[in-house]
Protein backbone atom coordinates (compact mmCIF):
# COMPACT_ATOMS: atom_id res chain seq x y z
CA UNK A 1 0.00 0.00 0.00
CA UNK A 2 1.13 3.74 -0.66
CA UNK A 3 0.21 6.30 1.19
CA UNK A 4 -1.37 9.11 -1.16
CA UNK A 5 -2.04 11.86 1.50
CA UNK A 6 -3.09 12.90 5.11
CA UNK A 7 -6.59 14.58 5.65
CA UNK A 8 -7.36 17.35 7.41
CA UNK A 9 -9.62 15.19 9.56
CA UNK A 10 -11.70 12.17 9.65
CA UNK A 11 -14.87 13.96 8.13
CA UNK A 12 -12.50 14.58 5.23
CA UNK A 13 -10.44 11.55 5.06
CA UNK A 14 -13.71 9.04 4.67
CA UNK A 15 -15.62 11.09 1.89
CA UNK A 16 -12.02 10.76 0.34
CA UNK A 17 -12.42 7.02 0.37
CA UNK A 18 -16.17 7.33 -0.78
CA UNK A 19 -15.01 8.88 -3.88
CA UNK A 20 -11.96 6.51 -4.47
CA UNK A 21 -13.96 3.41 -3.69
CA UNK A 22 -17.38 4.72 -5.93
CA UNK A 23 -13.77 5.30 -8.59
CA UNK A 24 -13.27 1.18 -7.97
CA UNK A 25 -9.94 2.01 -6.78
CA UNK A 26 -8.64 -0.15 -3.97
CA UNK A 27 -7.97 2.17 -0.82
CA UNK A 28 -8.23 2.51 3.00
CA UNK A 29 -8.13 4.98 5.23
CA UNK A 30 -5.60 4.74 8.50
CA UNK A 31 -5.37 6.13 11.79
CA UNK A 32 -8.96 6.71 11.89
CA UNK A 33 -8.65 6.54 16.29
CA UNK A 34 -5.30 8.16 16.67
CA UNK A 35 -6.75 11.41 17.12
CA UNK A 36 -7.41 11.02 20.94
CA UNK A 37 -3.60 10.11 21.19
CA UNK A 38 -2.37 14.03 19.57
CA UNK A 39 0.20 15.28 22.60
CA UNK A 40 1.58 11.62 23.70
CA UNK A 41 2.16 10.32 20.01
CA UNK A 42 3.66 13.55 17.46
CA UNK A 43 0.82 15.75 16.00
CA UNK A 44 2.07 14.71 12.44
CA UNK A 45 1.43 11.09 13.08
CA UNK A 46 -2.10 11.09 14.62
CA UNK A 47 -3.69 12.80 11.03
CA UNK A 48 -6.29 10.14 9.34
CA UNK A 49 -4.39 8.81 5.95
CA UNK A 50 -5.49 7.89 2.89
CA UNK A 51 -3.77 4.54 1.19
CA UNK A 52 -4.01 3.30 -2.15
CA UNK A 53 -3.51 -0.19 -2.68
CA UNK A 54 -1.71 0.15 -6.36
CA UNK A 55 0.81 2.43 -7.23
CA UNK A 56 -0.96 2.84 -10.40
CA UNK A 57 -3.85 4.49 -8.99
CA UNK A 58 -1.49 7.02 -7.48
CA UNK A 59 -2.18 9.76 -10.23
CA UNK A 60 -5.95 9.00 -10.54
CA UNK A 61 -6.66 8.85 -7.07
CA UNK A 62 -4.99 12.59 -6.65
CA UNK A 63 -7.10 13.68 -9.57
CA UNK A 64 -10.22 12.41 -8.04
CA UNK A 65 -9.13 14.10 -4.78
CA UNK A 66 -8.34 17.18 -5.69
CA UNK A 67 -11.62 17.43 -8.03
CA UNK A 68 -13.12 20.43 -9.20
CA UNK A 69 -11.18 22.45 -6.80
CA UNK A 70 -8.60 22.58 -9.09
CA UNK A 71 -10.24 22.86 -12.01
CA UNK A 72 -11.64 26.16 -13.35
CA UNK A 73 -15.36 26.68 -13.63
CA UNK A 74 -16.80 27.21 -16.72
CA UNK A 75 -18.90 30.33 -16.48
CA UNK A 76 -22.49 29.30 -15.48
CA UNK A 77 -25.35 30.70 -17.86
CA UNK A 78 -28.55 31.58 -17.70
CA UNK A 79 -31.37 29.77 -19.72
CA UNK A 80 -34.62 30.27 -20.88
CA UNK A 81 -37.45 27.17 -20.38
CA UNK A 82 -39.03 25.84 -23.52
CA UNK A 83 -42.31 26.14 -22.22
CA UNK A 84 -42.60 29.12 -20.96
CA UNK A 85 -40.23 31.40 -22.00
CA UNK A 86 -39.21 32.36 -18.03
CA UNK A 87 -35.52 33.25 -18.16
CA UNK A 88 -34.00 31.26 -15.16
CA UNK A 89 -30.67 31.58 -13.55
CA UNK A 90 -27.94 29.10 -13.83
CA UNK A 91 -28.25 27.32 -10.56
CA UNK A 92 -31.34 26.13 -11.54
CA UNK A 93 -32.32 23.01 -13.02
CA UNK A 94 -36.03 23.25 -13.26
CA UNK A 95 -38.08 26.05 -14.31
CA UNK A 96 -39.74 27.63 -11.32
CA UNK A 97 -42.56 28.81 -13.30
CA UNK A 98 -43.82 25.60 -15.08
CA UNK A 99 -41.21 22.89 -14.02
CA UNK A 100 -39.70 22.02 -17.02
CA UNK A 101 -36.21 20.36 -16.88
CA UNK A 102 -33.09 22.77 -18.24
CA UNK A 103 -31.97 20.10 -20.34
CA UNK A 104 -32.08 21.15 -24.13
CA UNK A 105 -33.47 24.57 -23.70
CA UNK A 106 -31.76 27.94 -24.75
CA UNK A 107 -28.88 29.32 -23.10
CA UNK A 108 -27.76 33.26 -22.65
C-alpha cells in the first residue's frame, strides 16, 4: 500500500475514500482513532491517511481528490425554459414557473 495523502480530519479523510472506492480504486483509510492520542504520540502522526492499494492508482486517485477544486469553472449561464419562455438563472435546473427540466433549452 502507498500512502497518497493525510486529511485534514476524519470527516475529510472518509468522503475521500467514498469517492476513491465509488472510482473502484482499492484504498483505506488509517489512523482513523489516533486522534485522541495528539500530545503523547507527534501531531504529524495522529492525522487520518489515505492509502491506495496500487501504485498505479497514485495519479488517478490525486485527480479524483483534488476534483473540481482545481479545475476552473466554466462560467455558469442563464437559460430560458421551452415552455414558458421564463428566463431562469444558472443554478437552476427546473423552471420555477412551469417545471420544465433545463436540459435542451436555450442558453444566454
Amino acid at each position: 500500500m502507498i500512502r497518497l495523502r493525510r486529511a485534514p480530519n476524519l470527516l475529510i479523510g472518509q468522503h475521500w475514500i467514498n469517492l476513491l472506492e465509488q472510482a473502484r480504486i482499492p484504498c483505506e483509510l488509517h489512523n482513523r482513532y489516533m486522534q485522541g492520542a495528539m500530545g503523547d504520540i507527534p501531531v504529524d502522526q495522529c492525522g487520518p491517511e489515505v492509502w491506495v492499494e496500487n501504485e498505479a492508482d497514485l495519479a488517478a486517485a490525486a485527480r479524483i481528490i483534488d476534483g473540481p477544486a482545481s479545475a476552473p469553472e466554466a462560467p455558469r449561464m442563464r437559460w430560458r425554459c421551452g415552455w414558458c419562455d421564463e428566463w431562469l438563472e444558472p443554478q437552476f435546473t427546473t423552471c420555477w414557473n412551469c417545471g420544465a427540466s433545463s436540459t435542451g433549452f436555450q442558453h444566454g
